[in-house]
Protein backbone atom coordinates (compact mmCIF):
# COMPACT_ATOMS: atom_id res chain seq x y z
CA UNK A 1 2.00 -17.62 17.48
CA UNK A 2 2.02 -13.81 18.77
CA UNK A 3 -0.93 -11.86 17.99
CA UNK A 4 -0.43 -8.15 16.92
CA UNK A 5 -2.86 -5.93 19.15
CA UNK A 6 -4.08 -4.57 15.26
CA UNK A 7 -6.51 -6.72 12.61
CA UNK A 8 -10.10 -7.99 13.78
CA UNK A 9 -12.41 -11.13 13.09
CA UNK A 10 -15.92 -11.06 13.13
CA UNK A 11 -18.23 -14.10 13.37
CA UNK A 12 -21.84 -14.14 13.44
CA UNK A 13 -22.02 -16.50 16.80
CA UNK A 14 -18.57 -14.76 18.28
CA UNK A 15 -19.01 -10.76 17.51
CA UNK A 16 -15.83 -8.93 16.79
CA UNK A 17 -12.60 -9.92 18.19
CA UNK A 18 -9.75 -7.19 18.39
CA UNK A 19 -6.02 -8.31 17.49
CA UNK A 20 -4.78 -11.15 14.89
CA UNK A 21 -1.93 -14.15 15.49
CA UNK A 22 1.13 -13.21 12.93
CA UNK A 23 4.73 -13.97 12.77
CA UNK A 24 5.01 -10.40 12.38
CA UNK A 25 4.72 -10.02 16.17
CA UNK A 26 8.39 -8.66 17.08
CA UNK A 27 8.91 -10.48 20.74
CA UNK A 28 11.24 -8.50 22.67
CA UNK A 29 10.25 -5.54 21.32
CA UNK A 30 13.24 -4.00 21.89
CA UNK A 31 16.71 -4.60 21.29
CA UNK A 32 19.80 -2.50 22.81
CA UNK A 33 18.29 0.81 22.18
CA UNK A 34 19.93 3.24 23.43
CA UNK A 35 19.70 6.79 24.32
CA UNK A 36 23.23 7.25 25.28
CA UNK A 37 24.63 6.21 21.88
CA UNK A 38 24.80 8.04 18.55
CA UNK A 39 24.12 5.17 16.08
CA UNK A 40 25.19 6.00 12.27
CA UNK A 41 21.61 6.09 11.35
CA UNK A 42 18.22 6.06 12.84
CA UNK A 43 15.66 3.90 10.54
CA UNK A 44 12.00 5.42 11.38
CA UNK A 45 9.06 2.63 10.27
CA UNK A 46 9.75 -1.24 10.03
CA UNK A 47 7.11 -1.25 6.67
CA UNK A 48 9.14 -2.04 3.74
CA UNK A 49 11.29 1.07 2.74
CA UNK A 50 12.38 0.77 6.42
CA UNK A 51 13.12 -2.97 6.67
CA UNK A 52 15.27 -2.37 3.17
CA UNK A 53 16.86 0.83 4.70
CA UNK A 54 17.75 -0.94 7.61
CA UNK A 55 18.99 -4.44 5.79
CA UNK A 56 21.45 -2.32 3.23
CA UNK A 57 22.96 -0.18 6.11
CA UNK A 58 23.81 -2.87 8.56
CA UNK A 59 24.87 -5.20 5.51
CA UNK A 60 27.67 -2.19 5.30
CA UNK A 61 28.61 -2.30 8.51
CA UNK A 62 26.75 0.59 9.51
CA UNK A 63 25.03 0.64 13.56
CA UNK A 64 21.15 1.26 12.91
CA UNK A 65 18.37 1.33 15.73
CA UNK A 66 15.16 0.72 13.52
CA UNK A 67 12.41 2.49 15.97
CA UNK A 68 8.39 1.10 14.83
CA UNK A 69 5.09 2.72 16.25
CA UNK A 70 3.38 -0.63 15.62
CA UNK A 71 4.43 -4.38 17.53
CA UNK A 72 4.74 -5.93 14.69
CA UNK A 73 7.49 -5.35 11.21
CA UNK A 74 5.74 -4.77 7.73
CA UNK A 75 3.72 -2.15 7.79
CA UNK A 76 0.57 -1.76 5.75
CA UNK A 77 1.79 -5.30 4.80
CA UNK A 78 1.94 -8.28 6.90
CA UNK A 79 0.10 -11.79 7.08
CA UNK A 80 -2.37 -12.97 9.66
CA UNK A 81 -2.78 -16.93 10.17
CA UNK A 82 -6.74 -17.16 11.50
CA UNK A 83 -8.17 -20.70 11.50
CA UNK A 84 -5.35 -21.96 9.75
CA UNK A 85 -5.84 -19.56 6.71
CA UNK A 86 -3.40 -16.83 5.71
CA UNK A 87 -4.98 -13.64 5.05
CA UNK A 88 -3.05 -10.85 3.98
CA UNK A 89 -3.96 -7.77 6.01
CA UNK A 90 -2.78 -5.45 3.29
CA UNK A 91 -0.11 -5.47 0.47
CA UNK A 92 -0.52 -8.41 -0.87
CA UNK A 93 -0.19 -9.38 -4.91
CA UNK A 94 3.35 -9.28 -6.71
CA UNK A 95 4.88 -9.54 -10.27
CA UNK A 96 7.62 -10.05 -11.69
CA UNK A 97 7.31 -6.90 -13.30
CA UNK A 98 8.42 -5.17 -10.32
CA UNK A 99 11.90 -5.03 -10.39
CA UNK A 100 12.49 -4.21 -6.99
CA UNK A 101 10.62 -6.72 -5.12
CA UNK A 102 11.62 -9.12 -7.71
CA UNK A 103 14.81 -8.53 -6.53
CA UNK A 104 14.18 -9.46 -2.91
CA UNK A 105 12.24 -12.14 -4.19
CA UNK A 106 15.18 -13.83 -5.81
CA UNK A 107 17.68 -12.85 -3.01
CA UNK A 108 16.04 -14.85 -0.69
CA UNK A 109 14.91 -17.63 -2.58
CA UNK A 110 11.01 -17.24 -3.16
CA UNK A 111 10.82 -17.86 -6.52
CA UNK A 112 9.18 -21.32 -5.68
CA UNK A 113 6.70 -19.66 -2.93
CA UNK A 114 4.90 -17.84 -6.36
CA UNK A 115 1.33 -18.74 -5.90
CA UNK A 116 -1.88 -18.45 -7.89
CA UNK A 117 -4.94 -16.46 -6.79
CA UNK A 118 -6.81 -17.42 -9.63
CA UNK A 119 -8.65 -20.26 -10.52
CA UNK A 120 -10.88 -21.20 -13.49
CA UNK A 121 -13.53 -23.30 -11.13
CA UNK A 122 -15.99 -25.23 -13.68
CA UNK A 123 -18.93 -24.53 -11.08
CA UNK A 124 -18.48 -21.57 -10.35
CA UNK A 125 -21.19 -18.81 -10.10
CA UNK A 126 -21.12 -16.69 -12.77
CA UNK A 127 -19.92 -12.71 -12.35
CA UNK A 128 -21.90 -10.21 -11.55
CA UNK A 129 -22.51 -6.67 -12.15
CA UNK A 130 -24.81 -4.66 -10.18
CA UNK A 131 -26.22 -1.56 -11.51
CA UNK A 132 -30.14 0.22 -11.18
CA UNK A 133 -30.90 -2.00 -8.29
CA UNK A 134 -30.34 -4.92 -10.19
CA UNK A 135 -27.80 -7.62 -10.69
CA UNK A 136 -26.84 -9.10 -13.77
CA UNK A 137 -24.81 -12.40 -14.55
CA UNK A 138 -22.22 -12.55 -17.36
CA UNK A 139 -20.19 -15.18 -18.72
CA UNK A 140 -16.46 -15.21 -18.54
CA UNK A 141 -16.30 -14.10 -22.32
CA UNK A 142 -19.16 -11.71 -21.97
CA UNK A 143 -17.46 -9.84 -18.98
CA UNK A 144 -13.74 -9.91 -20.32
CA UNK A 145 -14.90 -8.34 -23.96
CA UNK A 146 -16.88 -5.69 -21.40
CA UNK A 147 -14.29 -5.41 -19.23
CA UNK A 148 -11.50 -5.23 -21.90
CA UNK A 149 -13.41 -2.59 -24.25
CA UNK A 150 -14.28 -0.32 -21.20
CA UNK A 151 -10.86 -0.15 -19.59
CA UNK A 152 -9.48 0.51 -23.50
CA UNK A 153 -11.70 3.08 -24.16
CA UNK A 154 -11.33 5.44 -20.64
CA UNK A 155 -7.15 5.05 -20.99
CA UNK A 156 -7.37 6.06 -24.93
CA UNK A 157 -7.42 9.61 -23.65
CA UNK A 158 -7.12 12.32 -26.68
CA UNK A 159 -7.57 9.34 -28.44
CA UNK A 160 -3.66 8.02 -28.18
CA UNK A 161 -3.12 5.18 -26.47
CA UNK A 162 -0.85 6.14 -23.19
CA UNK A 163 2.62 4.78 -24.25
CA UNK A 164 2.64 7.37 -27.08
CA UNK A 165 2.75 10.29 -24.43
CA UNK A 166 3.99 7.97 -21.43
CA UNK A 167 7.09 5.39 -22.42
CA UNK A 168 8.83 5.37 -19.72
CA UNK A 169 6.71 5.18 -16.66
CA UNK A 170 8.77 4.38 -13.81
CA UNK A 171 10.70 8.05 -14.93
CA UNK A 172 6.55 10.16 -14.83
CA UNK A 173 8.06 13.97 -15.73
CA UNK A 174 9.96 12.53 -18.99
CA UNK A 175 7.05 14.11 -20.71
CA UNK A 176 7.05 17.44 -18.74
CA UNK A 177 4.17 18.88 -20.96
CA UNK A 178 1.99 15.88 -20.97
CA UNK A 179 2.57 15.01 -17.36
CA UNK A 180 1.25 18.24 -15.97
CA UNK A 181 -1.62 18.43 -18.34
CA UNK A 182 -2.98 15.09 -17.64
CA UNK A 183 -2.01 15.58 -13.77
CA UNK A 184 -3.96 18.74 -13.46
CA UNK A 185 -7.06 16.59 -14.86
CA UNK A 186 -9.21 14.06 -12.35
CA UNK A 187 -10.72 11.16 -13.01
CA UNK A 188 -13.95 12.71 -13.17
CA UNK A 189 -12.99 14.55 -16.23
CA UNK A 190 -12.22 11.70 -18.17
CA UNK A 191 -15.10 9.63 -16.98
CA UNK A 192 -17.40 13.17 -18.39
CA UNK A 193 -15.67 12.75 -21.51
CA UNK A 194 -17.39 9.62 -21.65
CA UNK A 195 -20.83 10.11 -21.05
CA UNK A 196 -22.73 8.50 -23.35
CA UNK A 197 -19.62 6.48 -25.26
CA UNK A 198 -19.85 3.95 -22.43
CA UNK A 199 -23.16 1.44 -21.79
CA UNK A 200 -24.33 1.72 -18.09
CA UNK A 201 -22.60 -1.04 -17.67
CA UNK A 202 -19.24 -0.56 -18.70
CA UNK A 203 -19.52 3.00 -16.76
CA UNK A 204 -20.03 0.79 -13.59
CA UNK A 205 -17.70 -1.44 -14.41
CA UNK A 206 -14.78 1.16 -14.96
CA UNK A 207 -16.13 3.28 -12.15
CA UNK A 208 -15.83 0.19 -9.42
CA UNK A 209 -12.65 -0.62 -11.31
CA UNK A 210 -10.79 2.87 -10.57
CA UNK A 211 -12.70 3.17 -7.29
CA UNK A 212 -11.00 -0.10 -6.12
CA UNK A 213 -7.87 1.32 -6.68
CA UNK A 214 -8.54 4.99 -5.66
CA UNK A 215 -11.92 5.70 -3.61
CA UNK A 216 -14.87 6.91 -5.29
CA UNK A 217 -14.68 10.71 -5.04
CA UNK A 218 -13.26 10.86 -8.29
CA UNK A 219 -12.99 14.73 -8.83
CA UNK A 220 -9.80 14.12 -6.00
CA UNK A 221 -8.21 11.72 -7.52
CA UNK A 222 -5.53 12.47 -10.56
CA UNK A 223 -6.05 11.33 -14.03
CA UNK A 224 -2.28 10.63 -14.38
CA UNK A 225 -2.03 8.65 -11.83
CA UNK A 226 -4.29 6.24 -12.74
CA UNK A 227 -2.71 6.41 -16.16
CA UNK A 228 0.97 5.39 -14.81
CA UNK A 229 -0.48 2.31 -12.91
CA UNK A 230 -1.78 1.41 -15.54
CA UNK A 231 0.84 1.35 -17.93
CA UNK A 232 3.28 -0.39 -15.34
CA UNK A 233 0.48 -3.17 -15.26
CA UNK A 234 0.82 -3.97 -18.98
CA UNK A 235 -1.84 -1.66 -20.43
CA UNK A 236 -4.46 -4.58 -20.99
CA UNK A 237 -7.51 -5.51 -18.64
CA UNK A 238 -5.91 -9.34 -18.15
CA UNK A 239 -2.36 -8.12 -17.66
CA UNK A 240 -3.84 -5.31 -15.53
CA UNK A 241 -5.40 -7.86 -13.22
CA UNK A 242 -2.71 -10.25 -13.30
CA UNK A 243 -0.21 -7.65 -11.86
CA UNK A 244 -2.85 -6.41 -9.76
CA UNK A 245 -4.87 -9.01 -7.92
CA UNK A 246 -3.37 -12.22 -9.06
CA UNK A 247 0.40 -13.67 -8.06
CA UNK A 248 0.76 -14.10 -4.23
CA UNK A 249 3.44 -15.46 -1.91
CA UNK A 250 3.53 -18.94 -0.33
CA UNK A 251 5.44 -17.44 2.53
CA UNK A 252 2.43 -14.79 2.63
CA UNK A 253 4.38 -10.96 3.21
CA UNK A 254 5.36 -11.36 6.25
CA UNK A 255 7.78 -14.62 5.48
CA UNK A 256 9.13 -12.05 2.89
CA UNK A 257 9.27 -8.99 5.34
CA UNK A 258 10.58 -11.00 8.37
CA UNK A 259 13.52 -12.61 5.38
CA UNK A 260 14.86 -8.85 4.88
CA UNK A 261 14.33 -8.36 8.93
CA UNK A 262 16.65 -11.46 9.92
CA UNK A 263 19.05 -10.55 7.26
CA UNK A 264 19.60 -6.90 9.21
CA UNK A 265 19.27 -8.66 12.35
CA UNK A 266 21.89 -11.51 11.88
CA UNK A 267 24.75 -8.80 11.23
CA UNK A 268 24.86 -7.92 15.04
CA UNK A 269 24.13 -4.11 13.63
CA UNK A 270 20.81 -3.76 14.19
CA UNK A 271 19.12 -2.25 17.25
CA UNK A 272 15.26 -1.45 17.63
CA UNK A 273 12.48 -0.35 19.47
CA UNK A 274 8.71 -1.86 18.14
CA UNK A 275 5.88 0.04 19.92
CA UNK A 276 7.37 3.32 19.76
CA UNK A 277 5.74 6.11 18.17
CA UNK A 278 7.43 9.06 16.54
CA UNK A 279 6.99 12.81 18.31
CA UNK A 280 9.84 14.79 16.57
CA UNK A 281 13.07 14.38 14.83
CA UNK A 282 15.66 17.45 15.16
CA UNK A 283 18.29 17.79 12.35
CA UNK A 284 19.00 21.58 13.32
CA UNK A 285 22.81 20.26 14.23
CA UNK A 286 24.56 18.86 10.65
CA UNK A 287 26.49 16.26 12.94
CA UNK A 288 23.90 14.54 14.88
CA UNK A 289 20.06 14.58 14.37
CA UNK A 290 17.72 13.43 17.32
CA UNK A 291 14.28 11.41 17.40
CA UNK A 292 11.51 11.85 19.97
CA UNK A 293 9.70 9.21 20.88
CA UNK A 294 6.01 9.60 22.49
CA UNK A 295 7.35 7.74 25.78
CA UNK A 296 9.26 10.75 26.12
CA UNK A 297 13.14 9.07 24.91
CA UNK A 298 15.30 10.52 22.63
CA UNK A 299 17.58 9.11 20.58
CA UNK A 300 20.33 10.15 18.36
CA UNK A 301 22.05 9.61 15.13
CA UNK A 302 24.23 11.15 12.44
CA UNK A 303 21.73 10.04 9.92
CA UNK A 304 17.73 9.95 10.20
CA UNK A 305 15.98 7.99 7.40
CA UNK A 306 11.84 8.64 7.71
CA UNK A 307 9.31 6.58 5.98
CA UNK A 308 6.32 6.85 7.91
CA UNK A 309 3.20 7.24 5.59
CA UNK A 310 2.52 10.11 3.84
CA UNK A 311 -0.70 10.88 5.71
CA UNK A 312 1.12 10.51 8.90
CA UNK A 313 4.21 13.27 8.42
CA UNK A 314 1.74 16.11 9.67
CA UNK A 315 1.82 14.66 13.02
CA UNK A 316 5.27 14.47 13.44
CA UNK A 317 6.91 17.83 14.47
CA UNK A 318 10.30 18.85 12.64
CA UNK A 319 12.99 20.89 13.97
CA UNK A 320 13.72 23.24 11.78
CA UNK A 321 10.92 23.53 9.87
CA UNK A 322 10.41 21.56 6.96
CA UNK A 323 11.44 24.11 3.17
CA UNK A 324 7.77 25.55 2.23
CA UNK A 325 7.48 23.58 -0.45
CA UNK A 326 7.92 20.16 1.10
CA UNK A 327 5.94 21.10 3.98
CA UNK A 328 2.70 22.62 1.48
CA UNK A 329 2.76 19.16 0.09
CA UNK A 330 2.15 17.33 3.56
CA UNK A 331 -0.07 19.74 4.46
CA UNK A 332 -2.10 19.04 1.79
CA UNK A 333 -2.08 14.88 1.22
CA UNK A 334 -4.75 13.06 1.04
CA UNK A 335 -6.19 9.68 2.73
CA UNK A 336 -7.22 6.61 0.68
CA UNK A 337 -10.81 5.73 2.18
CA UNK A 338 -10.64 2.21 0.67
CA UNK A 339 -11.43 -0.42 3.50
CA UNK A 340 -10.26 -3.90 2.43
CA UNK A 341 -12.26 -6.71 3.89
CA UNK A 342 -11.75 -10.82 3.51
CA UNK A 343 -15.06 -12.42 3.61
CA UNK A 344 -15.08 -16.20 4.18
CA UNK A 345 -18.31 -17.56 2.76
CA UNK A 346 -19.76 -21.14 2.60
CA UNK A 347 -19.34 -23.19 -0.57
CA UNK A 348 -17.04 -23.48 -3.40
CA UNK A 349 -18.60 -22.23 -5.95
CA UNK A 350 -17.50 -18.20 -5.57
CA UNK A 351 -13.68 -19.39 -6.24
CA UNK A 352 -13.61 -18.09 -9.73
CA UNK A 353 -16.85 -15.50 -8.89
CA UNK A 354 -16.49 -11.62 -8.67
CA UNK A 355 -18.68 -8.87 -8.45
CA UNK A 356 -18.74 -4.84 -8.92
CA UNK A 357 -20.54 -2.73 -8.18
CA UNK A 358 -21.10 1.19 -8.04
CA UNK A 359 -23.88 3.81 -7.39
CA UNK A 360 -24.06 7.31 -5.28
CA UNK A 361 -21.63 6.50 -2.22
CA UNK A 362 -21.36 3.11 -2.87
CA UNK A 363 -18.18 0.34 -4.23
CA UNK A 364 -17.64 -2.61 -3.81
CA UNK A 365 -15.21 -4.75 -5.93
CA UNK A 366 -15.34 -8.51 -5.03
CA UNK A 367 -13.44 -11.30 -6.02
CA UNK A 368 -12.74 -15.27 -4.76
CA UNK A 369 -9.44 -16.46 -4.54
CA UNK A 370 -8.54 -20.35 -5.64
CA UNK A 371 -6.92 -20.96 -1.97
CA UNK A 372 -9.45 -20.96 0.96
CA UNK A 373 -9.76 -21.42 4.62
CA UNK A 374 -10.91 -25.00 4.89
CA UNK A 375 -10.85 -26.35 1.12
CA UNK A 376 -14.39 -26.13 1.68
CA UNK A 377 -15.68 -22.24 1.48
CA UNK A 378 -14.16 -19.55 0.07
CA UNK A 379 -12.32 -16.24 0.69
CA UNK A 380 -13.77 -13.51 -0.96
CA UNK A 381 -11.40 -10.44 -1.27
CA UNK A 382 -13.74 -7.04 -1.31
CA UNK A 383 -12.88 -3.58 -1.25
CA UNK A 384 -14.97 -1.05 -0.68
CA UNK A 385 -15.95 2.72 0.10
CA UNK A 386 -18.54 4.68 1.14
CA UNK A 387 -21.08 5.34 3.70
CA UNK A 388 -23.70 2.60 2.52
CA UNK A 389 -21.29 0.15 3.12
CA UNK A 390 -19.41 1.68 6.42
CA UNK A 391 -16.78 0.38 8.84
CA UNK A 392 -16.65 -3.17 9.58
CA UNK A 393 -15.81 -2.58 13.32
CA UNK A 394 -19.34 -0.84 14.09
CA UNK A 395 -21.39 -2.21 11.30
CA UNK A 396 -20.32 -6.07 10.90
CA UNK A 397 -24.05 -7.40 10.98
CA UNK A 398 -25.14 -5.14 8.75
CA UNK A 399 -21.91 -5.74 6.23
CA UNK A 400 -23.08 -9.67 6.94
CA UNK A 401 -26.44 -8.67 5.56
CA UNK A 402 -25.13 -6.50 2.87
CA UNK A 403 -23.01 -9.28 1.40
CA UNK A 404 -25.71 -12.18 1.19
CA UNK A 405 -27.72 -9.73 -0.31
CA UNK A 406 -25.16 -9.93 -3.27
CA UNK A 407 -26.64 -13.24 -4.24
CA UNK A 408 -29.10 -15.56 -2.48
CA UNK A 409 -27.09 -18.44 -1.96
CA UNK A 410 -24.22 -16.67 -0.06
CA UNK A 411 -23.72 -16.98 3.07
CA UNK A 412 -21.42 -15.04 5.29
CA UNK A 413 -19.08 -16.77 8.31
CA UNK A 414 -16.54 -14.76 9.17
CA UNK A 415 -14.26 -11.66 7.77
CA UNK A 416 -10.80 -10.58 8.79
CA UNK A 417 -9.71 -6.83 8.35
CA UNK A 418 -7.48 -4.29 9.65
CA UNK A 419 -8.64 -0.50 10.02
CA UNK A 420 -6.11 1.67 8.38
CA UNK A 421 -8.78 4.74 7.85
CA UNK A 422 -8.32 5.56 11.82
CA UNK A 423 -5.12 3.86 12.89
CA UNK A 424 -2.43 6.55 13.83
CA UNK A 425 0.04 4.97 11.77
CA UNK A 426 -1.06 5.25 8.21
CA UNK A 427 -4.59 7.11 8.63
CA UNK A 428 -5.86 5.89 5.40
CA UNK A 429 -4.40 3.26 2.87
CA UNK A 430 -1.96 2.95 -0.01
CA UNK A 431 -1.43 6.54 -1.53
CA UNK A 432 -3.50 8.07 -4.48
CA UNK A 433 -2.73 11.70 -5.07
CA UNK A 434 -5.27 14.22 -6.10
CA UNK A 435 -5.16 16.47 -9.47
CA UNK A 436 -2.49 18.92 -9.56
CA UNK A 437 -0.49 17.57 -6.74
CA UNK A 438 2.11 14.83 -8.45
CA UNK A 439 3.65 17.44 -10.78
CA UNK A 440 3.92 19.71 -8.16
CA UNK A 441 5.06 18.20 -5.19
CA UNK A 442 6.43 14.47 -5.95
CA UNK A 443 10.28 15.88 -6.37
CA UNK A 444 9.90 17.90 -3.22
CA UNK A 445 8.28 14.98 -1.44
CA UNK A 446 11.75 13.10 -2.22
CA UNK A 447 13.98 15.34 -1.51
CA UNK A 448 15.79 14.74 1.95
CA UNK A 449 16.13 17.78 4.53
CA UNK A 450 19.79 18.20 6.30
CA UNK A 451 21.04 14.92 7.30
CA UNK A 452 17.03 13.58 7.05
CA UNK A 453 16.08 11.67 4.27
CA UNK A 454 12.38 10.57 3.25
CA UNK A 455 11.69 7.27 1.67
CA UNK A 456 8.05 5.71 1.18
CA UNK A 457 6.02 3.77 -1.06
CA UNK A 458 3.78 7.20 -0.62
CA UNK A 459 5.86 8.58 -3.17
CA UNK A 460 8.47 6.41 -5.33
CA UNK A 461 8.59 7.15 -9.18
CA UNK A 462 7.04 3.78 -10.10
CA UNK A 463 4.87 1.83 -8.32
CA UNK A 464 3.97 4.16 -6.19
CA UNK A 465 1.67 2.57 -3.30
CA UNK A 466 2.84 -0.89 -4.06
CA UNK A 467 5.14 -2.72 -2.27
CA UNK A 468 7.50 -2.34 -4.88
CA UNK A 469 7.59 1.83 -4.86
CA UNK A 470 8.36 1.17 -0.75
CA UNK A 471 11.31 -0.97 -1.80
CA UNK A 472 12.50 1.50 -4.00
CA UNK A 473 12.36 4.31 -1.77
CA UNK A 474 14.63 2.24 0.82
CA UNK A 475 17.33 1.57 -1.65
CA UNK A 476 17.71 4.99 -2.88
CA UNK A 477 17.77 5.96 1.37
CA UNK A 478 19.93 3.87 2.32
CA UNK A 479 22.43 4.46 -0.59
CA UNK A 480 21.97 8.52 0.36
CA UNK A 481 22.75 7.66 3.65
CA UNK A 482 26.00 5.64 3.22
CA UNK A 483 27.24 8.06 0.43
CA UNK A 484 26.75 11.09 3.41
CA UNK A 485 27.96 8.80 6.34
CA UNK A 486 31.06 8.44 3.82
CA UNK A 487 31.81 12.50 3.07
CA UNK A 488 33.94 13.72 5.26
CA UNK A 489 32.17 16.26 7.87
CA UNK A 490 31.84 19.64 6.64
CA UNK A 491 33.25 22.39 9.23
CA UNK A 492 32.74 25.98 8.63
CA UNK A 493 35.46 27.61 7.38
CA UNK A 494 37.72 29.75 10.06
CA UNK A 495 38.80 33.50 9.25
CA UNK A 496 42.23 34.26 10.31
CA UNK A 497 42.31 38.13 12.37
């Protein structure tokens, strides 16, 4: 198996090891790309919304060169095999309650490769909280009434329960009123609101809970958002974590990923070039828009479809400019500082274990998962923020202390990452949006420029930083696309002297 020059291991006895084996490893990177052709469409990213862009074009027929910064296909999603273990280096859980990957799931298959994170492991070490310096221990029925009553009473905001005001929340502006007022709030408001109604504990709890999802300077992060996620995730704490953190693929994300990357290759349509980054893209002529690559190539198409990240558009120079609006928005996105870190330990007993835990520039959400590298330990799943915890890459022995200082019979042999904070291509993780900047920007973020359009997870209507919300964004594309690549050309009109 190929190894992708992105992901790290760390061992005690071995130190840190740069690059991870994964069938996402694209090997030749390049196939008939050309920069003497003018292909129908130009596909920029091979994450999801590009893979599905690329797979619905070429299924009609259409020529597409798919041109990807990094070696590999997927993304912020795609599966390392390390010591015989599949670790998923980002994306990872699904539902069936997300219509769009459900789709994909069924189209090619995978309903049988459905697997279980959890596991109810009869001796397993009980969860833990940490909060004042201290840890405490609760039993499953302790923690879920905690964990049940905490998240209930943060989402009862005005004191309505969300799907009065919110019904529909893969449409977020069908309550125009509602949606900006609750926007323009953060996290931090809410969580003031509730100083004082909440236990110590069940502020930590909720605090590591939201800071899993969305970093822990709360004050940046928007109220609504967290509010939408949590409706689309069933508005309980169980149903929350089962579409959350629970229901995994077999096939791990990159047997799903390299499915929908076959199916575009197999129709002799597809061209591509992996390990090319993005410089420009010019769309001042209607007829033909051109893409700049770093190695100094240009290529050209009569359609461009962009989904690089988000956080990644203000590197990329446009030609014209991008409207005011659209460009404010880039301008002013923000980077999700949550690391992600598996953390093989010894033993079986942390299967069924999690922990939280939050104080001053500190988080750290923990949990086992039932499948594990040797049958023997277990993977812990952990994400975290904040400088007392730092970046695995320059602080692993600390991080090795940090974790067995979670409880004393833990013991640390290895964790797998990949760094998303500093990597050119995403500069931070899965996209949170601060107060204020949904309602404002999220249509114009959408909206496609000339014969550019925009798709990303970064900024679907539903599950927006989910797989799912990439997916989306590459059907609508693609569709835009074809229904453009099917108008005939507009000329302008000619005045007769």
């Amino acid at each position: 198996m190929l190894s992708s020059a992105e992901g790290f291991e760390y061992t005690p006895t071995e130190g840190l090891k740069a690059g991870l084996p994964t069938p996402a490893v694209i090997d030749p990177h390049e196939l008939n790309a050309s920069t003497t052709e003018t292909y129908d469409a130009i596909v920029i990213g091979a994450g999801y919304a590009g893979l599905i862009t690329a797979r619905d074009l070429t299924s009609q027929g259409r020529k597409v060169l798919l041109i990807e910064g990094r070696d590999r296909i997927g993304g912020r999603t795609w599966t390392s095999y390390t010591d015989g273990h599949a670790y998923e280096m980002g994306g990872t859980w699904i539902h069936w309650h997300q219509p769009h990957l459900w789709t994909e799931v069924t189209r090619y298959g995978l309903n049988n490769q459905i697997k279980d994170s959890l596991e109810i492991y009869p001796e397993s070490a009980p969860q833990s909280t940490y909060t004042g310096g201290s840890r405490k221990d609760w039993s499953p029925a302790e923690i879920t009434a905690m964990q049940e009553k905490s998240a209930a009473t943060f989402f009862a905001i005005d004191g309505k329960h969300p799907t009065e005001w919110l019904p529909y929340p893969h449409n977020p502006s069908y309550n125009r009123a509602d949606y900006v007022k609750y926007d323009r709030m953060s996290v931090q408001d809410r969580l003031d609101q509730l100083d004082g109604v909440l236990s110590e504990e069940e502020m930590a709890f909720t605090k590591a809970n939201l800071g899993a999802l969305a970093g822990i300077d709360f004050a940046q992060i928007s109220l609504f958002d967290m509010v939408q996620r949590w409706l689309l995730c069933g508005t309980t704490q169980e149903e929350y974590m089962n579409h959350m953190v629970r229901y995994k693929l077999k096939c791990g994300q990159t047997g799903l990923a390299s499915c929908i990357f076959d199916d575009a290759r197999s129709t002799g349509k597809l061209s591509y070039s992996f390990s090319s980054s993005l410089q420009a893209i010019n769309s001042s002529d209607p007829r033909r828009a051109t893409v700049t690559c770093a190695d100094g190539r240009t290529f050209s198409a009569r359609q461009v479809v962009c989904t690089i990240p988000l956080t990644v558009l203000r590197s990329v120079r446009f030609f014209p400019e991008l409207p005011p609006l659209k460009a404010e928005a880039i301008a002013k996105a923000k980077s999700n500082l949550i690391r992600k870190l598996h953390v093989q330990v010894e033993g079986k007993q942390w299967k069924s274990w999690a922990g939280a835990k939050f104080a001053e520039e500190e988080l750290l959400m923990v949990m086992g998962e039932s499948h594990s590298p040797s049958g023997k330990d277990t993977n812990l799943v952990a994400f975290h923020d904040g400088a007392n915890i730092g970046d695995p890459r320059i602080k692993a022995k600390e991080l090795v202390k940090y974790f067995e200082g979670l409880h004393p019979d833990m013991k640390v042999k290895r964790f797998v990452f990949a760094d998303y904070i500093d990597s050119p291509f995403s500069k931070g993780g899965w996209c949170v949006f601060q107060p204020d900047y949904m309602s404002k920007y999220l249509g114009a973020l959408q909206e496609p420029v000339g014969n550019v359009k925009f798709a990303s997870g970064d900024y679907s209507d539903g599950w927006r930083g989910f797989i799912d919300g990439a997916i989306e964004g590459g059907i609508i594309a693609a569709r835009a696309v074809e229904q453009d690549l099917r108008s005939p050309p507009r000329h302008p009109k000619l005045t007769r002297i």
